[in-house]
PDB file of N, CA and C in Angstrom:
ATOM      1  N   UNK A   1     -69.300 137.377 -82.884  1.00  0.00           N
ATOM      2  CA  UNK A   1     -69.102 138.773 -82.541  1.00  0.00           C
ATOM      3  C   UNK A   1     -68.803 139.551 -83.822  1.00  0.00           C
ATOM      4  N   UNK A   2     -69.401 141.006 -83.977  1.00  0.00           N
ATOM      5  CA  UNK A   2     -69.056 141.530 -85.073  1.00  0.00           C
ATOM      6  C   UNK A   2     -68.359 142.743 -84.956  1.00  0.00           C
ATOM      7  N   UNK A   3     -67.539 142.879 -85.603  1.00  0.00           N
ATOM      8  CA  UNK A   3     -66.630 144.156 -85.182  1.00  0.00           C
ATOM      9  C   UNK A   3     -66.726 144.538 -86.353  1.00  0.00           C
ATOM     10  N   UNK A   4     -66.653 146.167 -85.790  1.00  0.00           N
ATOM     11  CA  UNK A   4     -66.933 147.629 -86.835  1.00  0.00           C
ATOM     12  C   UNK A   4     -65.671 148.487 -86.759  1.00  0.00           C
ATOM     13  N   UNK A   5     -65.192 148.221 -87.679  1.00  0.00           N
ATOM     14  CA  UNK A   5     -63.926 149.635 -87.775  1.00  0.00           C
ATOM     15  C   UNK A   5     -64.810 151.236 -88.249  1.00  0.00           C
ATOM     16  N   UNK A   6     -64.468 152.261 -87.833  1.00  0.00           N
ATOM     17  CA  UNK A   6     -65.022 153.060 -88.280  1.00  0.00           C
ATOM     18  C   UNK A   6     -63.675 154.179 -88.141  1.00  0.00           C
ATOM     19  N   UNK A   7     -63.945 155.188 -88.969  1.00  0.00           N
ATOM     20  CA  UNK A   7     -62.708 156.094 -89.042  1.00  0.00           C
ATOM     21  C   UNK A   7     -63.265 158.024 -88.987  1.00  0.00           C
ATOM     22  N   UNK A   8     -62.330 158.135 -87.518  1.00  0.00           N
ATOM     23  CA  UNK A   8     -62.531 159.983 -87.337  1.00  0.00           C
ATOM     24  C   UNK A   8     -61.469 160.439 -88.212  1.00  0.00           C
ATOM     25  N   UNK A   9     -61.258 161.390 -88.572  1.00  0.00           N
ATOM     26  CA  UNK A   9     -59.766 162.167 -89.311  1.00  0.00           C
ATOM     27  C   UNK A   9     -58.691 161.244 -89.604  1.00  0.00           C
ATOM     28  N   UNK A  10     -59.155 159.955 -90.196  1.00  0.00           N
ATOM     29  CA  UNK A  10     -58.008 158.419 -90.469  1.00  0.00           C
ATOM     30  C   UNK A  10     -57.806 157.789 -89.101  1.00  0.00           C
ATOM     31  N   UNK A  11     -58.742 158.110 -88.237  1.00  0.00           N
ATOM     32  CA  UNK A  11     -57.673 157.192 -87.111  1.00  0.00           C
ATOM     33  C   UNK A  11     -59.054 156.220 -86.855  1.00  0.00           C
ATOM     34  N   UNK A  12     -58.617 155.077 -86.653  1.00  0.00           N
ATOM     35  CA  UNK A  12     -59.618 154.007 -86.193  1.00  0.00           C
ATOM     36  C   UNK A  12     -60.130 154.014 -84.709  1.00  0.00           C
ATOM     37  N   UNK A  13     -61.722 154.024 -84.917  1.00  0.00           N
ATOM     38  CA  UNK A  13     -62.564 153.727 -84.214  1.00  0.00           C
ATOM     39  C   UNK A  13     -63.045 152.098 -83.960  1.00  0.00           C
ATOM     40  N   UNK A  14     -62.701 151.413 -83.560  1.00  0.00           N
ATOM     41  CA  UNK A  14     -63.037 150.201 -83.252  1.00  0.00           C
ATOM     42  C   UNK A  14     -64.674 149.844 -82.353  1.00  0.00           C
ATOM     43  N   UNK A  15     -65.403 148.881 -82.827  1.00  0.00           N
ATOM     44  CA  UNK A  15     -66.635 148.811 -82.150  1.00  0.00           C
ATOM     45  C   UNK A  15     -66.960 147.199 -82.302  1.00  0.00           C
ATOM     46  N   UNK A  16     -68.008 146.606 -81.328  1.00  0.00           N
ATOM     47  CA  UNK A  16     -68.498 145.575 -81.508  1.00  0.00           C
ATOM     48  C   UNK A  16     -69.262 145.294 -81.255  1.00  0.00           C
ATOM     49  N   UNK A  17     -70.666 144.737 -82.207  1.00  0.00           N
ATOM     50  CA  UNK A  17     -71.902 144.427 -81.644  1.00  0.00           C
ATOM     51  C   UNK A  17     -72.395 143.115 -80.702  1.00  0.00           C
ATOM     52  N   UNK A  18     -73.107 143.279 -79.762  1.00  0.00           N
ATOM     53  CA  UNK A  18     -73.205 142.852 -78.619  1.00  0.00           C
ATOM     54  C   UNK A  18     -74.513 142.449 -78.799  1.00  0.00           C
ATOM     55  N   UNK A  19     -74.653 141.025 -79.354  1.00  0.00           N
ATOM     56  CA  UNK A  19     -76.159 140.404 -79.571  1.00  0.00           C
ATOM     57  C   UNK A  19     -77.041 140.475 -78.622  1.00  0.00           C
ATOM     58  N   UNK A  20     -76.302 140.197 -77.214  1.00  0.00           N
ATOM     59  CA  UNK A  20     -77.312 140.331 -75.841  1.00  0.00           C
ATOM     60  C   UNK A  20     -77.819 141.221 -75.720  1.00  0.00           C
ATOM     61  N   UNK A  21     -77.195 142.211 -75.908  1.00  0.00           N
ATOM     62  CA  UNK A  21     -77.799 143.591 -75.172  1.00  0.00           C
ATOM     63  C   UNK A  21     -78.216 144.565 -76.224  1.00  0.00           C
ATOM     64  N   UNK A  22     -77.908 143.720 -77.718  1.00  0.00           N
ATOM     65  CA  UNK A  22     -78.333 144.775 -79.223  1.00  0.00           C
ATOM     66  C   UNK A  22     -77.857 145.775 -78.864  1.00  0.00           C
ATOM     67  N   UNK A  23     -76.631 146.048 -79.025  1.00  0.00           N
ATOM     68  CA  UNK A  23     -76.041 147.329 -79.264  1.00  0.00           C
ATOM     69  C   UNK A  23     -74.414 147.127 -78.900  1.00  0.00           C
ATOM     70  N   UNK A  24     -74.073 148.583 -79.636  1.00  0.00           N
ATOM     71  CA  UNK A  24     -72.867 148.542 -79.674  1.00  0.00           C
ATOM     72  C   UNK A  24     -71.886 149.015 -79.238  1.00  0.00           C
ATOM     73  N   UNK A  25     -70.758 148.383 -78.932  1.00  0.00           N
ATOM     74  CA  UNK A  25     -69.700 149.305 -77.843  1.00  0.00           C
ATOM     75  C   UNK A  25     -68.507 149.640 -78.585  1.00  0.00           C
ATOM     76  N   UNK A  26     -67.919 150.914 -78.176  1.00  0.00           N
ATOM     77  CA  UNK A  26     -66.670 151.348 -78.920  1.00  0.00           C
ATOM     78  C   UNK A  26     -65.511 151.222 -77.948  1.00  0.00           C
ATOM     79  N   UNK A  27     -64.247 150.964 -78.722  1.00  0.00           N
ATOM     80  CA  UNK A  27     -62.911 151.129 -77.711  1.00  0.00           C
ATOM     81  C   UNK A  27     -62.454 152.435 -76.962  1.00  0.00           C
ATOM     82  N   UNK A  28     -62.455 152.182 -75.629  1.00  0.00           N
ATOM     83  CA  UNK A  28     -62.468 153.554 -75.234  1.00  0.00           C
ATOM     84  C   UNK A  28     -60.819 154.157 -75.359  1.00  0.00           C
ATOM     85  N   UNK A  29     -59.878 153.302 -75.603  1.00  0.00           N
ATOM     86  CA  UNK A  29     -58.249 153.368 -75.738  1.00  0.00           C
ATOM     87  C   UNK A  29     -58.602 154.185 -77.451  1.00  0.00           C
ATOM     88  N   UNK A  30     -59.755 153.941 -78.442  1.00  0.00           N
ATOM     89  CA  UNK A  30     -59.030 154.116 -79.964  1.00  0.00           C
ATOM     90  C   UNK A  30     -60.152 156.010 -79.593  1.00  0.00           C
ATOM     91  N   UNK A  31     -60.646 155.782 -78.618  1.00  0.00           N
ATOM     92  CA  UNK A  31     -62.145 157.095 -78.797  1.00  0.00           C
ATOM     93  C   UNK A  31     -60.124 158.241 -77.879  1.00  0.00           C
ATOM     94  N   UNK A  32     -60.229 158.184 -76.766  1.00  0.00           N
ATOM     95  CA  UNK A  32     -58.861 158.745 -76.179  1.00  0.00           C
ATOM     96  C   UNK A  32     -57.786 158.983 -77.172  1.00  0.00           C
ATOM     97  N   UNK A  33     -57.260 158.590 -77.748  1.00  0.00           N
ATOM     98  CA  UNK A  33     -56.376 158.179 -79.186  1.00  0.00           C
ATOM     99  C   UNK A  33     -56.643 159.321 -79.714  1.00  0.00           C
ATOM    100  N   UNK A  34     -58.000 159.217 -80.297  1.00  0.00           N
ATOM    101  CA  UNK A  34     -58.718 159.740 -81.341  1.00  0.00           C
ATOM    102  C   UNK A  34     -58.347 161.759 -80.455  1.00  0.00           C
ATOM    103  N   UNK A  35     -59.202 161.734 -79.837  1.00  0.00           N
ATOM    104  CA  UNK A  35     -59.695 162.905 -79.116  1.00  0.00           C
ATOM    105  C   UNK A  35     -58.289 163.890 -78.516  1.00  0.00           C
ATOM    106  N   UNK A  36     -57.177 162.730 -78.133  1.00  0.00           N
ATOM    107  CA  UNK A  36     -55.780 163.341 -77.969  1.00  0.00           C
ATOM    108  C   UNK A  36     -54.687 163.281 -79.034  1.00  0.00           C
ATOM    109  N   UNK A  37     -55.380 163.011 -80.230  1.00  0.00           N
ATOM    110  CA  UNK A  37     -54.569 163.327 -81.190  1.00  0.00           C
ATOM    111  C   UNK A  37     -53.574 162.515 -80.998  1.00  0.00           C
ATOM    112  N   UNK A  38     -53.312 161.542 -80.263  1.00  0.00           N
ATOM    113  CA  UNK A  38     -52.131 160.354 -80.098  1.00  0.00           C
ATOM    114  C   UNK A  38     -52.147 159.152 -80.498  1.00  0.00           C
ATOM    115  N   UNK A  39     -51.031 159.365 -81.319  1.00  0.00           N
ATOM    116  CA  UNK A  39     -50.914 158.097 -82.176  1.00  0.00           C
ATOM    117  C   UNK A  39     -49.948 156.980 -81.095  1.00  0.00           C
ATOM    118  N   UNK A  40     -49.712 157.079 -79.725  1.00  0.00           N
ATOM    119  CA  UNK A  40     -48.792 156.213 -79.001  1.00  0.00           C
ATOM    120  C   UNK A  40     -49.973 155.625 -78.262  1.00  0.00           C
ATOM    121  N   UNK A  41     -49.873 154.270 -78.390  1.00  0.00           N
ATOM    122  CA  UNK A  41     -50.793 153.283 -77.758  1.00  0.00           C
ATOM    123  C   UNK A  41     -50.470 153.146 -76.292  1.00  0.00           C
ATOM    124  N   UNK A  42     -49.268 152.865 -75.673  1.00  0.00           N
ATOM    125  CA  UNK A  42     -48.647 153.489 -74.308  1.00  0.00           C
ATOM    126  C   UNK A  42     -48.744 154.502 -73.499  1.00  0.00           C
ATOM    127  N   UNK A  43     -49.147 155.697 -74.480  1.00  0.00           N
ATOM    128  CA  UNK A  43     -49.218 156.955 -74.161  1.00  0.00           C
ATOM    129  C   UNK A  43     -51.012 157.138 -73.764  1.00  0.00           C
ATOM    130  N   UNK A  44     -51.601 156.485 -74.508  1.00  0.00           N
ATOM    131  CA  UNK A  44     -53.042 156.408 -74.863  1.00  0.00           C
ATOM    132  C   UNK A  44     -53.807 155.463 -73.415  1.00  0.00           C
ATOM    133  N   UNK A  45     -52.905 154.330 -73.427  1.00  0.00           N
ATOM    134  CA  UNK A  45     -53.211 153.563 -72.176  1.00  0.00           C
ATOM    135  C   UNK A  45     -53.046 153.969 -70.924  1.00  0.00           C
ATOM    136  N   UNK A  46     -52.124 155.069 -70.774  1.00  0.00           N
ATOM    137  CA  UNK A  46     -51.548 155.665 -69.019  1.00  0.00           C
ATOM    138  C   UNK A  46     -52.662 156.993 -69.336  1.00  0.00           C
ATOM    139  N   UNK A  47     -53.060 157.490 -70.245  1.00  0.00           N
ATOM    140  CA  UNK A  47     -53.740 158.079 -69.964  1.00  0.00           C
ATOM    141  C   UNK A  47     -55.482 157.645 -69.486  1.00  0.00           C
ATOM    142  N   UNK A  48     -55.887 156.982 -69.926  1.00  0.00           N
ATOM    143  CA  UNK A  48     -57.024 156.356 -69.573  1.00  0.00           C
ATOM    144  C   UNK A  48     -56.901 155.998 -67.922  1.00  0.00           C
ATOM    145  N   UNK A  49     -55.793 154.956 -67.827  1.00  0.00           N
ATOM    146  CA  UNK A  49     -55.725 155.041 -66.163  1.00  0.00           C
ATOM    147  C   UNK A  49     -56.142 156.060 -65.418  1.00  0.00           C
ATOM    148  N   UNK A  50     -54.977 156.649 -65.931  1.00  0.00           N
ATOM    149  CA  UNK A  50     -54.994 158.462 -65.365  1.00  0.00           C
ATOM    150  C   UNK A  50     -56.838 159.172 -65.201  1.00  0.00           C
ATOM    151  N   UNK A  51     -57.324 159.090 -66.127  1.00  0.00           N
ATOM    152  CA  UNK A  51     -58.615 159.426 -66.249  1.00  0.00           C
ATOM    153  C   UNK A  51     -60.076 158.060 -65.344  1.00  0.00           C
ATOM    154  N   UNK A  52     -59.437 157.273 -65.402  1.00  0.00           N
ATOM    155  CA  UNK A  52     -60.193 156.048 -64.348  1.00  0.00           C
ATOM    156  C   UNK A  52     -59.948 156.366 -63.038  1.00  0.00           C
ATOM    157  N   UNK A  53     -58.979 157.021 -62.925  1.00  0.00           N
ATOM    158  CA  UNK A  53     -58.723 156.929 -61.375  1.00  0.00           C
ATOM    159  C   UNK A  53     -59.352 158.292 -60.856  1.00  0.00           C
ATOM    160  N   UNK A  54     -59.183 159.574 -61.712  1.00  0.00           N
ATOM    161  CA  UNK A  54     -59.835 160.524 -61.460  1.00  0.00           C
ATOM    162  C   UNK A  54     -61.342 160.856 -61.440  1.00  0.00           C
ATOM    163  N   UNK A  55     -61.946 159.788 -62.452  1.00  0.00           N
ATOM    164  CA  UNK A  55     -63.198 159.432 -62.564  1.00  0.00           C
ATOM    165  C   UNK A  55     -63.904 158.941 -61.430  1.00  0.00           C
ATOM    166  N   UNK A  56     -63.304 158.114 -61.091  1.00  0.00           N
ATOM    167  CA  UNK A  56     -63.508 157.194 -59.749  1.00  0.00           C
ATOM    168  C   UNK A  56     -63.744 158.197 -58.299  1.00  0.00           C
ATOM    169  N   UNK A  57     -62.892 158.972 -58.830  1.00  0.00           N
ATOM    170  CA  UNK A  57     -62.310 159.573 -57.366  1.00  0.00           C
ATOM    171  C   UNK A  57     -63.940 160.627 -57.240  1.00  0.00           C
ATOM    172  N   UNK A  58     -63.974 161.008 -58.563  1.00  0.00           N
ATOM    173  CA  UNK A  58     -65.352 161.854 -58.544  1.00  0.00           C
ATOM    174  C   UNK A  58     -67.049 161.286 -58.910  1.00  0.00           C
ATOM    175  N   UNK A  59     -66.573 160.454 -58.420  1.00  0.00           N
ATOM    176  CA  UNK A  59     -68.101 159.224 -58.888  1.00  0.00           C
ATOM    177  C   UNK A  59     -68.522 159.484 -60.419  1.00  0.00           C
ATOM    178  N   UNK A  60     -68.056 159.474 -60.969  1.00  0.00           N
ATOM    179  CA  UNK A  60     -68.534 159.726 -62.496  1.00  0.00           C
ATOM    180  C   UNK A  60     -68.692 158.488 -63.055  1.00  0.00           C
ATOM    181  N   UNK A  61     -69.806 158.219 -63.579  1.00  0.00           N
ATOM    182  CA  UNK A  61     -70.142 157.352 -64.157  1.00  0.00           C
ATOM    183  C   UNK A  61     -70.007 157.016 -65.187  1.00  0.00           C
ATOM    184  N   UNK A  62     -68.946 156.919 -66.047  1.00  0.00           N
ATOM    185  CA  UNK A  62     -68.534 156.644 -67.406  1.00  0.00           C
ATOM    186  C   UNK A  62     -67.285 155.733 -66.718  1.00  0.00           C
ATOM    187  N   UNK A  63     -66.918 155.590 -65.978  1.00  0.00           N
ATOM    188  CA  UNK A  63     -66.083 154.314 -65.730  1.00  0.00           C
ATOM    189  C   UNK A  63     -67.028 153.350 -64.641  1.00  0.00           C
ATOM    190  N   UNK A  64     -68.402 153.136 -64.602  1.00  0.00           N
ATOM    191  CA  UNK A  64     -68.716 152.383 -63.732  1.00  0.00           C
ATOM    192  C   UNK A  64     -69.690 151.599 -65.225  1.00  0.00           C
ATOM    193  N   UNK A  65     -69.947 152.864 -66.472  1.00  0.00           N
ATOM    194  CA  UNK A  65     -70.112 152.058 -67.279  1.00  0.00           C
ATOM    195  C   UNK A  65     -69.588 151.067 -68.503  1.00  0.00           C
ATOM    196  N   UNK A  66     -68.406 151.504 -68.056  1.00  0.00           N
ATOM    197  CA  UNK A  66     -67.772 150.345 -69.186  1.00  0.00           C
ATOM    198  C   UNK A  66     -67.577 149.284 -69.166  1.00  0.00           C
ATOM    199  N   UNK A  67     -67.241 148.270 -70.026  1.00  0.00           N
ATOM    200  CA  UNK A  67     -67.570 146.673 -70.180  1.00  0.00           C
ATOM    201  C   UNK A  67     -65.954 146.408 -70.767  1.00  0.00           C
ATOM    202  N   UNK A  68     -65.821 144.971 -71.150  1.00  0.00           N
ATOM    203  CA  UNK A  68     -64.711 144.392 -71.445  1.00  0.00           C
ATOM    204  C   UNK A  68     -65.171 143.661 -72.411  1.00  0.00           C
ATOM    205  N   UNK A  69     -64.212 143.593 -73.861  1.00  0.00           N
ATOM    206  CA  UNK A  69     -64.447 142.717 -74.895  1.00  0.00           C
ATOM    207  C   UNK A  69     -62.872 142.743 -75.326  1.00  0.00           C
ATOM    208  N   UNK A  70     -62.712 141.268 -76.250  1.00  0.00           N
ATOM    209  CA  UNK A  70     -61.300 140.867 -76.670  1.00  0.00           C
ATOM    210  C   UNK A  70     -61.113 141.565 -77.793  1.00  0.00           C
ATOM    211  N   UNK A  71     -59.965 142.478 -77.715  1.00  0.00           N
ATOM    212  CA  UNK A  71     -59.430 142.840 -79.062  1.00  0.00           C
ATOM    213  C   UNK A  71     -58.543 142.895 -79.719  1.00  0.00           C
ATOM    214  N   UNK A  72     -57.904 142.566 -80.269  1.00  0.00           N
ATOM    215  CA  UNK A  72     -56.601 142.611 -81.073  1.00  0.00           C
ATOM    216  C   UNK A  72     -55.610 143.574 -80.334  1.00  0.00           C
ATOM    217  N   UNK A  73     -54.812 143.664 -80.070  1.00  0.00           N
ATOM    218  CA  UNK A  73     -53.741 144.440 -79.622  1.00  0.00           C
ATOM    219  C   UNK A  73     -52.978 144.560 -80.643  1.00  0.00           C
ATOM    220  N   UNK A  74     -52.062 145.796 -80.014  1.00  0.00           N
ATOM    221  CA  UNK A  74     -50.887 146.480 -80.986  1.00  0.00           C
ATOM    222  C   UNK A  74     -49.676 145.113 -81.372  1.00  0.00           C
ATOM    223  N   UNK A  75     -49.641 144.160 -80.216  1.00  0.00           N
ATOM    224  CA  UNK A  75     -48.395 143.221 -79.987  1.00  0.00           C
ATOM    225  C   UNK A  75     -49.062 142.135 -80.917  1.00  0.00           C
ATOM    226  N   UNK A  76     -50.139 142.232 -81.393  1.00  0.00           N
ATOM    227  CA  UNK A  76     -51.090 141.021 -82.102  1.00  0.00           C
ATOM    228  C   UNK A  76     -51.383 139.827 -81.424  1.00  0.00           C
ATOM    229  N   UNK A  77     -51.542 140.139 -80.061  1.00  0.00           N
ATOM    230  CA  UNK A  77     -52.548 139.427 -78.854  1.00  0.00           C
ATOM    231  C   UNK A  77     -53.471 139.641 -78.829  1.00  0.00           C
ATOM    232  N   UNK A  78     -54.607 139.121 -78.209  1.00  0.00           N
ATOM    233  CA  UNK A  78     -56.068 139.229 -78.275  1.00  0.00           C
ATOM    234  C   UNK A  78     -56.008 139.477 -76.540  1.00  0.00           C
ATOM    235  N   UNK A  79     -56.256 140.633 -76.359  1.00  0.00           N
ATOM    236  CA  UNK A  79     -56.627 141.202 -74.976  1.00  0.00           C
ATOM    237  C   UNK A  79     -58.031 141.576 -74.410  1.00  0.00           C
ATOM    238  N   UNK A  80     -58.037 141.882 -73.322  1.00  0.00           N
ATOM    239  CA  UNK A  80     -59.704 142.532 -73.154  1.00  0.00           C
ATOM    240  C   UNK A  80     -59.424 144.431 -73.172  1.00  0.00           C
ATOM    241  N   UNK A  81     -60.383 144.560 -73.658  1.00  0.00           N
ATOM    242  CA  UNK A  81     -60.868 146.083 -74.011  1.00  0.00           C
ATOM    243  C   UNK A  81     -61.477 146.484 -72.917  1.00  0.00           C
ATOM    244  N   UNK A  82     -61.169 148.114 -72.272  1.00  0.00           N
ATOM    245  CA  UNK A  82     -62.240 148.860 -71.706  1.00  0.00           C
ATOM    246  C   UNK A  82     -63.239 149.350 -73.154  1.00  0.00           C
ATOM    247  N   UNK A  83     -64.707 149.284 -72.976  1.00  0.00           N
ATOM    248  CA  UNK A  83     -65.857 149.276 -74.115  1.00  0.00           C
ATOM    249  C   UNK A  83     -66.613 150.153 -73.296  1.00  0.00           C
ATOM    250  N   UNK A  84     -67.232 150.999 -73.788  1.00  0.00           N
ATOM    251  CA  UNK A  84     -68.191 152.275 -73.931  1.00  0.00           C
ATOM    252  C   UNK A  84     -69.627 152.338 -74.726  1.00  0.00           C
ATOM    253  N   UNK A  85     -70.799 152.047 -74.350  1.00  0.00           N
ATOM    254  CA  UNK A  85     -71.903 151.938 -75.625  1.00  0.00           C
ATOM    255  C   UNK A  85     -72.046 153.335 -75.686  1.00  0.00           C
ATOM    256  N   UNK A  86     -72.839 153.716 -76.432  1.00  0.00           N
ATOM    257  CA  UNK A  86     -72.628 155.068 -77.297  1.00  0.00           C
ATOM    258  C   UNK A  86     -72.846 156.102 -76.095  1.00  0.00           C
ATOM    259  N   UNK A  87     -73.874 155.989 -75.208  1.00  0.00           N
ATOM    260  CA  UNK A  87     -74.322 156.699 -73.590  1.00  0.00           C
ATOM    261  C   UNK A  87     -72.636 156.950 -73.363  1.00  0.00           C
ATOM    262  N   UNK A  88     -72.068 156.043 -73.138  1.00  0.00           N
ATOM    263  CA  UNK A  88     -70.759 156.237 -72.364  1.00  0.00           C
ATOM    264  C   UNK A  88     -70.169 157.031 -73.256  1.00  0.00           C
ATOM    265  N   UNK A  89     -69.520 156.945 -74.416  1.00  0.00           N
ATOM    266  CA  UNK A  89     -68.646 157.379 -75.586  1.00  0.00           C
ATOM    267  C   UNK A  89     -69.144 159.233 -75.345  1.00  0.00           C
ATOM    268  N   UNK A  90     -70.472 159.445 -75.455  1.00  0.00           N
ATOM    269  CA  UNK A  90     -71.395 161.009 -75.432  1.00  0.00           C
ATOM    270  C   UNK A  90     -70.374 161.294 -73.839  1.00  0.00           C
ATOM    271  N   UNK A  91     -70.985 160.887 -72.888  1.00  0.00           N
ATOM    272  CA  UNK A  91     -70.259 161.341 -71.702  1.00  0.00           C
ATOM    273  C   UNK A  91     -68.751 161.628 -71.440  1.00  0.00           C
ATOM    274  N   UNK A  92     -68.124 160.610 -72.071  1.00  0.00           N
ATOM    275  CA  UNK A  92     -66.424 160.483 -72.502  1.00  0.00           C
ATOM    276  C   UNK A  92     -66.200 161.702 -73.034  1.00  0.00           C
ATOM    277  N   UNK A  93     -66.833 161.825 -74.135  1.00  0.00           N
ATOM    278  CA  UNK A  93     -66.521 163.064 -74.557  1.00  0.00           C
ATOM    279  C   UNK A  93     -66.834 164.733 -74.069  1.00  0.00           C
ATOM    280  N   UNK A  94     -67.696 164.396 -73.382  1.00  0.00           N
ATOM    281  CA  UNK A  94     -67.848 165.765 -72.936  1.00  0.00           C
ATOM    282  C   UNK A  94     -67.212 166.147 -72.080  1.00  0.00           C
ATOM    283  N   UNK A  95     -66.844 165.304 -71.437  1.00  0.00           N
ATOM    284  CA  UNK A  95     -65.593 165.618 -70.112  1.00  0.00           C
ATOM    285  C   UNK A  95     -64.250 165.854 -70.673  1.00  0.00           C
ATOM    286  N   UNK A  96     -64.013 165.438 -72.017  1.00  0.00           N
ATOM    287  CA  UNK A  96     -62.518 165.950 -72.416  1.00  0.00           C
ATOM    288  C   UNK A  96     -62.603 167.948 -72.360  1.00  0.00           C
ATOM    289  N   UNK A  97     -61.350 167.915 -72.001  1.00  0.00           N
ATOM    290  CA  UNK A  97     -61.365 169.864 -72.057  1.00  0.00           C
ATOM    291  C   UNK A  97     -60.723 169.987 -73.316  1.00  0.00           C
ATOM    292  N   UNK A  98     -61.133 169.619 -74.334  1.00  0.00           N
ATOM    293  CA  UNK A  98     -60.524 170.300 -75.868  1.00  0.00           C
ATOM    294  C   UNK A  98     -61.734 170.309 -76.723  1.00  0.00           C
ATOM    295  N   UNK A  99     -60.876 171.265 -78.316  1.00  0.00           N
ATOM    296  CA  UNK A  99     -61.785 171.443 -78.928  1.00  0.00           C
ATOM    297  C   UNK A  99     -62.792 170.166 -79.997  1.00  0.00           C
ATOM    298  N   UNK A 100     -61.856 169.588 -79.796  1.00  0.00           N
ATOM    299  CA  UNK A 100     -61.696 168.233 -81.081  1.00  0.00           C
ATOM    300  C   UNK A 100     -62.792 167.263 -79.989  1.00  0.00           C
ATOM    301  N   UNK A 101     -63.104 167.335 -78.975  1.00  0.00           N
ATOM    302  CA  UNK A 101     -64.257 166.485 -78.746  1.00  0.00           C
ATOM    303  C   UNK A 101     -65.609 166.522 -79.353  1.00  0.00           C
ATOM    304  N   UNK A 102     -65.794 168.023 -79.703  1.00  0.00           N
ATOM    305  CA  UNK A 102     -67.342 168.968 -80.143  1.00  0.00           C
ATOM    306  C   UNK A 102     -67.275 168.075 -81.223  1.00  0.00           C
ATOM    307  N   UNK A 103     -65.902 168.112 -82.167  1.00  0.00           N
ATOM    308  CA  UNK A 103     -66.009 168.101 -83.719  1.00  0.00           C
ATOM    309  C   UNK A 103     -66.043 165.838 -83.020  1.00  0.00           C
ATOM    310  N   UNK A 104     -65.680 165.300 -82.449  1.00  0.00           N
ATOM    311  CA  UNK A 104     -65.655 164.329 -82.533  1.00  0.00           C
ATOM    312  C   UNK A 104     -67.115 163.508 -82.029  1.00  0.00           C
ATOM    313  N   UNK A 105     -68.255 164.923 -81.071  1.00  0.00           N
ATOM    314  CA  UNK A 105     -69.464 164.481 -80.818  1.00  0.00           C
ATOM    315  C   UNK A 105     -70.300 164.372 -81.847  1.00  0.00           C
ATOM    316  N   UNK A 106     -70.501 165.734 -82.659  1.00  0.00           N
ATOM    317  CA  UNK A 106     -70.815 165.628 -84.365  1.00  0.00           C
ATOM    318  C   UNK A 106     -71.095 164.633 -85.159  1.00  0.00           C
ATOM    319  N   UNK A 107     -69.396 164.121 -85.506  1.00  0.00           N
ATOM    320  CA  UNK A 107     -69.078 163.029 -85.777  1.00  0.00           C
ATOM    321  C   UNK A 107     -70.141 161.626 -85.773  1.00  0.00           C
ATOM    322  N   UNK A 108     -69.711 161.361 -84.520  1.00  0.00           N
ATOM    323  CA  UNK A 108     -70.205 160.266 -83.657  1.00  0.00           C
ATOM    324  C   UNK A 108     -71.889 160.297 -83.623  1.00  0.00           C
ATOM    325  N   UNK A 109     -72.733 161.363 -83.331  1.00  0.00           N
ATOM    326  CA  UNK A 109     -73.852 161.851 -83.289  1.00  0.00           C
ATOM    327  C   UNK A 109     -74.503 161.652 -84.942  1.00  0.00           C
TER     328      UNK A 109
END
């Protein structure tokens, strides 16, 4: 497995390429992070819930597309990841209501 650090305004973007399917998925906990300006990993994680469940509730398909891969955690455990390939990450972002998503589609784009 190959993992890609990549960096928005210093904050890490985490990614990993996925030989099966040739292509690559990003952490959707470091893309949230990123986009809410939050540096609390706790804070970062209840929000994603928060946004899965509302997602859900509205059939939106950016939580029916995400995947699971092991990643390093804050505690320095190897956990599974909610993962986003770039389709998902574009959609993620457009549903945030701030300004810093535009500058983070850019980015990403």
């Amino acid at each position: 497995m190959k993992l890609s650090i990549r960096f928005f305004d210093d904050r890490e973007v985490r990614a990993v390429w996925d030989d099966e399917g040739s292509k690559w998925w990003f952490s959707v906990l470091d893309i949230i992070g990123v986009l809410n300006d939050e540096p609390d990993y706790t804070k970062v994680r209840n929000y994603w819930k928060y946004l899965k469940a509302k997602f859900k509730k509205e059939n939106n398909e950016v939580v029916s597309v995400t995947t699971q891969f092991k990643f390093l955690a804050p505690d320095g455990k190897k956990r599974l990841a909610d993962m986003l390939d770039s389709d998902g990450v574009i959609a993620l972002a457009k549903r945030f209501p701030n300004n810093k998503a535009m500058k983070f589609l850019d980015w990403f784009l």
